[in-house]
Protein backbone atom coordinates (compact mmCIF):
# COMPACT_ATOMS: atom_id res chain seq x y z
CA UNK A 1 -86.40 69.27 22.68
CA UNK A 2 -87.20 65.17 23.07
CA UNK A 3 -84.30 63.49 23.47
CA UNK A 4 -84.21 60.36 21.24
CA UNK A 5 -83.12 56.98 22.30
CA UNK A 6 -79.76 55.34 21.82
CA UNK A 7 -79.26 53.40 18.93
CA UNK A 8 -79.88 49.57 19.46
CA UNK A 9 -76.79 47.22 19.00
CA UNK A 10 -76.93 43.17 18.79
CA UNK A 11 -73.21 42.28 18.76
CA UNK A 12 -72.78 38.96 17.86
CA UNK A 13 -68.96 37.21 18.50
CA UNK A 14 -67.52 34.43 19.89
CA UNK A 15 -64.14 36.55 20.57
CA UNK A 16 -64.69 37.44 23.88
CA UNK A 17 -61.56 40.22 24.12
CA UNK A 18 -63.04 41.75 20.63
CA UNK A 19 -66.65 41.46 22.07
CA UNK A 20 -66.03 43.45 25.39
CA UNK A 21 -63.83 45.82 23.51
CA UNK A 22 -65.87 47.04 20.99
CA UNK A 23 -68.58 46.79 22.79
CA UNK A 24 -66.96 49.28 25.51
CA UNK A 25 -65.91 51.71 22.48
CA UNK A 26 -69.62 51.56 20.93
CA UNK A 27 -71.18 52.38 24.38
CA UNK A 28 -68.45 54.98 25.13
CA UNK A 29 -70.12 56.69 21.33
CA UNK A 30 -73.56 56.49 23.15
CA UNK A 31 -75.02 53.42 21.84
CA UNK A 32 -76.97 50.95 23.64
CA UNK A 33 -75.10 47.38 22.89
CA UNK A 34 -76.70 43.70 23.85
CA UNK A 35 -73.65 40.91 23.45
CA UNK A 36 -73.52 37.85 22.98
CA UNK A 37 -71.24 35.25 22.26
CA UNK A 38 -72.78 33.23 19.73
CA UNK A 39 -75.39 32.82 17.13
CA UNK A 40 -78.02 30.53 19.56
CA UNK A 41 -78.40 32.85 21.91
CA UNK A 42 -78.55 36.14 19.45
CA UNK A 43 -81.78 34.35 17.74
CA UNK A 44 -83.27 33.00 21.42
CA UNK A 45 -82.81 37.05 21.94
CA UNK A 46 -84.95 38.05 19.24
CA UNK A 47 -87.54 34.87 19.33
CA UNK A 48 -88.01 36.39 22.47
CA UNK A 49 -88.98 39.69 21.29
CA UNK A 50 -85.99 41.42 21.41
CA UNK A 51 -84.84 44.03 19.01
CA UNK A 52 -82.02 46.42 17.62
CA UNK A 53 -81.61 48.71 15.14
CA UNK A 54 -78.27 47.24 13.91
CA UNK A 55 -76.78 43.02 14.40
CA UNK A 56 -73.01 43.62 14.22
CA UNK A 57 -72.44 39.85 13.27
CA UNK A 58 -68.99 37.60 13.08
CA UNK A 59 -68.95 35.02 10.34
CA UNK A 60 -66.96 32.35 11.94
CA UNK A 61 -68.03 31.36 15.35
CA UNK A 62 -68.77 28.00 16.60
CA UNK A 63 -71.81 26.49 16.17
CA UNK A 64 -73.67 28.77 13.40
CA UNK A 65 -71.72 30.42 11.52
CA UNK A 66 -72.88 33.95 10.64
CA UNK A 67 -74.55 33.30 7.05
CA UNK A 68 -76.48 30.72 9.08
CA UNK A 69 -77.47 33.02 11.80
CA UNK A 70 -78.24 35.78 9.30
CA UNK A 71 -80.10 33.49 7.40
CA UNK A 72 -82.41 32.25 10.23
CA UNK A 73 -83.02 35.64 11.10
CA UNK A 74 -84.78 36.90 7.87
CA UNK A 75 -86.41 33.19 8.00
CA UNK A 76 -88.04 34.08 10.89
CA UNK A 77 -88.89 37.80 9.43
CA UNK A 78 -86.50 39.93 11.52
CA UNK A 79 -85.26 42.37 9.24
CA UNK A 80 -82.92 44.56 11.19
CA UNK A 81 -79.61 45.74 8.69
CA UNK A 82 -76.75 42.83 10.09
CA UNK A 83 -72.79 44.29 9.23
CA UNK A 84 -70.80 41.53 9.03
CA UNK A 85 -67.42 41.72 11.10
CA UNK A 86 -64.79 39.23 9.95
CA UNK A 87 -61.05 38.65 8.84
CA UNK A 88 -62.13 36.45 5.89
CA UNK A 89 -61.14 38.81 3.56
CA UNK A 90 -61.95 36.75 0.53
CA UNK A 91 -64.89 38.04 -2.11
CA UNK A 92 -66.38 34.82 -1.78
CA UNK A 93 -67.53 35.32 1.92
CA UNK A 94 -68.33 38.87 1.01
CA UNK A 95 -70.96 38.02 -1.86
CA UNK A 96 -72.26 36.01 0.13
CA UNK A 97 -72.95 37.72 3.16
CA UNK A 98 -74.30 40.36 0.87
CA UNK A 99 -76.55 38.33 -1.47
CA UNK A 100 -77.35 36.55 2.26
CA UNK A 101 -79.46 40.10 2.58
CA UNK A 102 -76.43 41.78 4.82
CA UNK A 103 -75.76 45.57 4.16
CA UNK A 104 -71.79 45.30 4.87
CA UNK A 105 -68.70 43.58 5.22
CA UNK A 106 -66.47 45.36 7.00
CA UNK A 107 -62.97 43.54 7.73
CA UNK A 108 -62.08 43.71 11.90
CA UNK A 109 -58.64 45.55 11.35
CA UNK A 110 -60.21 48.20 9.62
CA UNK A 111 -60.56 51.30 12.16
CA UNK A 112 -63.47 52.13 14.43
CA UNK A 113 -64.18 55.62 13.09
CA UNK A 114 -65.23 53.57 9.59
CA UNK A 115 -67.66 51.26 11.71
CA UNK A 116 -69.15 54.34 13.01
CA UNK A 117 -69.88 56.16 10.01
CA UNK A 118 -71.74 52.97 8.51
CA UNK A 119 -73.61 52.81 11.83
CA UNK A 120 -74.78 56.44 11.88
CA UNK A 121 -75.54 56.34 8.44
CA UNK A 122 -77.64 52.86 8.64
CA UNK A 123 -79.49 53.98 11.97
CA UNK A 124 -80.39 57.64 10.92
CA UNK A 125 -83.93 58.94 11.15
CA UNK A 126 -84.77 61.64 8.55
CA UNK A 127 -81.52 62.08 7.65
CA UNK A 128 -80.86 65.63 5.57
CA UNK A 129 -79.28 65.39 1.99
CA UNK A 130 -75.95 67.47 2.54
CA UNK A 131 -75.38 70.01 0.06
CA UNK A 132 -73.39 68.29 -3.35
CA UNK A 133 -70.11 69.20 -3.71
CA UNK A 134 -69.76 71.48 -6.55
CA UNK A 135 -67.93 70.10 -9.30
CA UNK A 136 -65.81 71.49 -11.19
CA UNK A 137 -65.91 71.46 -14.63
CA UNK A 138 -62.56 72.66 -17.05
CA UNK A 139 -63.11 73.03 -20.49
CA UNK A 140 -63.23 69.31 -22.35
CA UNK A 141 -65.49 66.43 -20.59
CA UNK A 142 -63.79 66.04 -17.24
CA UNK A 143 -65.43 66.72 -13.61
CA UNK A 144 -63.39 67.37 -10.80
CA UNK A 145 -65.51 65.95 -7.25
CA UNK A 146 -62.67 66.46 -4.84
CA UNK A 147 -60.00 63.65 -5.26
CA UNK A 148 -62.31 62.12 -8.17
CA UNK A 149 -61.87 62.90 -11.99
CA UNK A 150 -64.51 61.65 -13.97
CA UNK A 151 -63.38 61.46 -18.09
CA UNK A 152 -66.43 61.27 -19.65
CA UNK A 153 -64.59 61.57 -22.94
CA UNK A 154 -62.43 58.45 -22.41
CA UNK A 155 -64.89 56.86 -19.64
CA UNK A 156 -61.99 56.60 -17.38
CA UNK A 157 -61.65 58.16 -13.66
CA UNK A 158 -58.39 58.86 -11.82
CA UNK A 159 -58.83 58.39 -7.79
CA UNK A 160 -55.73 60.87 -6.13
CA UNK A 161 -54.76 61.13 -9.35
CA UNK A 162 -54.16 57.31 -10.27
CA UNK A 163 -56.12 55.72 -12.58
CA UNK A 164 -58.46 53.39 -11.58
CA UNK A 165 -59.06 49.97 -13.45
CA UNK A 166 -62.95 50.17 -14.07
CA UNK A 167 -65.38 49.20 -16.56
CA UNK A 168 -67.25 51.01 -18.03
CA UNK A 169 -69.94 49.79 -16.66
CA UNK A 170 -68.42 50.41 -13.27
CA UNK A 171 -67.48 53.89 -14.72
CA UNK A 172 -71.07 54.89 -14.99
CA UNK A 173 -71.89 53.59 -11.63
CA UNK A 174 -69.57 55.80 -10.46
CA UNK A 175 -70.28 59.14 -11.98
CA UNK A 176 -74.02 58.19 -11.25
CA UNK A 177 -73.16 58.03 -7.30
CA UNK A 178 -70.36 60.91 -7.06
CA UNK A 179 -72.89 62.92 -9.34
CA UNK A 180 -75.16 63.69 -6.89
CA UNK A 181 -72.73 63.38 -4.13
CA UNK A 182 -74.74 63.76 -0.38
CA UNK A 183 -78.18 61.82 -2.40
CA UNK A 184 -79.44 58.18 -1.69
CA UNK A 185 -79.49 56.25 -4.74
CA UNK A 186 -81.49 53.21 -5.01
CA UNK A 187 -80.53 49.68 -5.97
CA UNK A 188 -83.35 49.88 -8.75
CA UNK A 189 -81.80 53.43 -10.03
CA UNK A 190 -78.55 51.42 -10.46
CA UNK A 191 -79.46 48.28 -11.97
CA UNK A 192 -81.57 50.47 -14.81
CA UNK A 193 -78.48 52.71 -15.44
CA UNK A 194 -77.00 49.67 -16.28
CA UNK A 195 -79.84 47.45 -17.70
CA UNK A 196 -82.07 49.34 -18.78
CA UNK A 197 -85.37 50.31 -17.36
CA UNK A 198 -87.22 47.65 -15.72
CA UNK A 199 -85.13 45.26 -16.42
CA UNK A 200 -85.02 42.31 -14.31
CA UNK A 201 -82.31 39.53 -13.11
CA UNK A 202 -81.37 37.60 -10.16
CA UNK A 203 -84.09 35.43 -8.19
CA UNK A 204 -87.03 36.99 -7.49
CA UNK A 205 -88.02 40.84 -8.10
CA UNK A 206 -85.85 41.54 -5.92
CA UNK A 207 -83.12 39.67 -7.80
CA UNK A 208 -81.31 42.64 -9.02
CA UNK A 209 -80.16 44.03 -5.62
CA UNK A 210 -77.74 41.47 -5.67
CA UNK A 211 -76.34 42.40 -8.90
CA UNK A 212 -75.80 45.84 -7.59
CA UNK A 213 -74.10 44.87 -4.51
CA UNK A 214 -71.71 42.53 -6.30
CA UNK A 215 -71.08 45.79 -8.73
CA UNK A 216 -70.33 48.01 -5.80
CA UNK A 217 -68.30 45.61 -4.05
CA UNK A 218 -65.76 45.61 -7.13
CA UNK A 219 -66.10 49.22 -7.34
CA UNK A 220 -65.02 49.45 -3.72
CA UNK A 221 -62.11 46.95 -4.36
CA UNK A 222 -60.80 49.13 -7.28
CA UNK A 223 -60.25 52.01 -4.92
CA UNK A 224 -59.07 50.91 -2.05
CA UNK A 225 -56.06 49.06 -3.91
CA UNK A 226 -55.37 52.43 -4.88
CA UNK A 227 -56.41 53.91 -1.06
CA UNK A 228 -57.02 52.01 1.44
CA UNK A 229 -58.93 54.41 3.43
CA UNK A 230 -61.53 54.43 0.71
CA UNK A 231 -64.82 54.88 2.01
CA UNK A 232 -66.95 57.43 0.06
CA UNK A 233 -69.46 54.52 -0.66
CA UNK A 234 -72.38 54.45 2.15
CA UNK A 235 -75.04 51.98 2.36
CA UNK A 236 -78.36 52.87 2.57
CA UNK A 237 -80.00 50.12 4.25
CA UNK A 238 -82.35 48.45 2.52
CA UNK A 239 -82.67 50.91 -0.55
CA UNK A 240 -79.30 51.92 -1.95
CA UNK A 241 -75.98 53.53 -1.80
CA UNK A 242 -74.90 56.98 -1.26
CA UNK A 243 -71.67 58.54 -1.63
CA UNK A 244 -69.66 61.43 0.34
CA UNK A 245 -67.38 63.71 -0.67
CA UNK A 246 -64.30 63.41 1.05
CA UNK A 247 -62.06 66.66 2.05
C-alpha cells in the first residue's frame, strides 16, 4: 500500500510560545508544519515556490495583519484554505476573514481536538460520505438526528433539548445540512434553498458564498450559546459545508 505524504502546514504567528507549541502538537498528529513568525516571511515562502495544504494564520501580528496577508496571498493566486487563529472574538473580524476568502475562524482557547477535525476534514483526499444517521421520525412533523429536533410543523429546532433562537431561514439551513448528515453541501445548494434557484447576490458570481458563510456563522453562534462544544458544522473547503452527527 503507498504511503501518502503528511499533510502540509504554513503556521503563521507572531506568538512565539503558541507557535512552537502548536506546532509541536500538530507534528506530534503527523503533520508536516513550516513556521513562521510573521506575515513577510509566510508570503517570501510561497513567492518562492513554497506550498501547503493548509495556512493556519493569526490576525493580529505586527506588520501585516492577517486579512492583509490573506489578502496578498489570493492576489498573488495562491489558493491554499487559510484558518484563521485569533482571540478577537468579535463577528466583525470573523466576516471578514471569511468574506476575505478564509474557510474558518477558530478562536485560540478553543481545544486542539476541534483544530484537528477542521484540518482532517479540509486536507482529505477522496474522502467517503459516512453513512446518515437515521432519523427518527414520531408521529407529527418532528425528526429526531441525535441531540437535534427539527419541528417542521412550527419551524423551530431544540439543540439538547433547548430551543434554539433561529430564523426560519436559518431553520431551513439547518434541516437542509443535518438532513443528509455525513454529505457535502455546496455554497450554491444553500444560497438557492434560500433564494431561489440561480439567484444571485454579493460581488461577483461568486458573491453569494459570502452570504452563506455569514448565514452559517450565525447558525454556529446560536448553538454554541446553547453548547459550547458545538461543532457539527464542517467546512468543505472551497465548496460547502457538511455536518456530523454527534454521539
Amino acid at each position: 500500500m503507498q504511503t501518502l505524504p503528511p499533510v502540509r502546514i504554513v503556521l503563521v504567528d507572531d506568538d512565539d510560545s503558541f507557535r512552537e507549541s502548536l506546532g509541536l502538537n500538530l507534528v506530534d498528529e503527523g503533520f508536516d508544519v513550516q513556521s513562521f513568525s510573521s506575515g513577510e516571511p509566510a508570503l517570501d515562502y510561497f513567492q518562492r515556490g513554497g506550498n501547503a495544504d493548509v495556512i493556519l494564520l493569526d490576525w493580529r501580528m505586527p506588520g501585516l495583519n492577517g486579512l492583509e496577508v490573506l489578502r496578498r496571498l489570493r492576489r498573488a493566486g495562491t489558493t491554499t484554505p487559510v484558518i484563521f487563529l485569533t482571540v478577537l472574538s468579535d463577528d466583525i473580524y470573523e466576516e471578514a476573514a471569511l468574506e476575505g476568502g478564509a474557510v474558518d475562524f477558530i478562536d485560540k482557547s478553543r481545544r486542539l481536538s476541534i483544530l484537528l477535525k477542521r484540518l482532517h476534514l479540509i486536507t482529505e483526499g477522496m474522502r467517503p460520505i459516512p453513512e446518515p444517521v437515521a432519523a427518527k421520525r414520531p408521529v407529527g412533523d418532528v425528526v429526531a438526528l441525535g441531540k437535534l429536533e427539527l419541528r417542521f410543523d412550527t419551524n423551530r429546532a431544540a439543540w439538547t433539548t433547548k430551543t434554539l433562537d433561529l430564523t426560519l431561514t436559518e431553520f431551513k439551513i439547518v434541516a437542509l445540512l443535518a438532513s443528509r448528515s455525513g454529505e457535502d453541501v455546496g455554497y450554491r445548494e444553500i444560497y438557492d434553498l434560500v433564494h431561489g434557484k440561480d439567484f444571485v447576490a454579493g460581488y461577483g458570481a461568486e458573491g453569494y458564498r459570502a452570504n452563506v458563510r455569514t448565514f452559517i456563522k450565525r447558525i454556529r453562534k446560536k448553538f454554541r450559546d446553547i453548547d459550547g462544544d458545538f461543532d457539527q458544522i464542517h467546512n468543505y473547503a472551497g465548496f460547502g459545508y457538511r455536518w456530523i452527527a454527534g454521539d
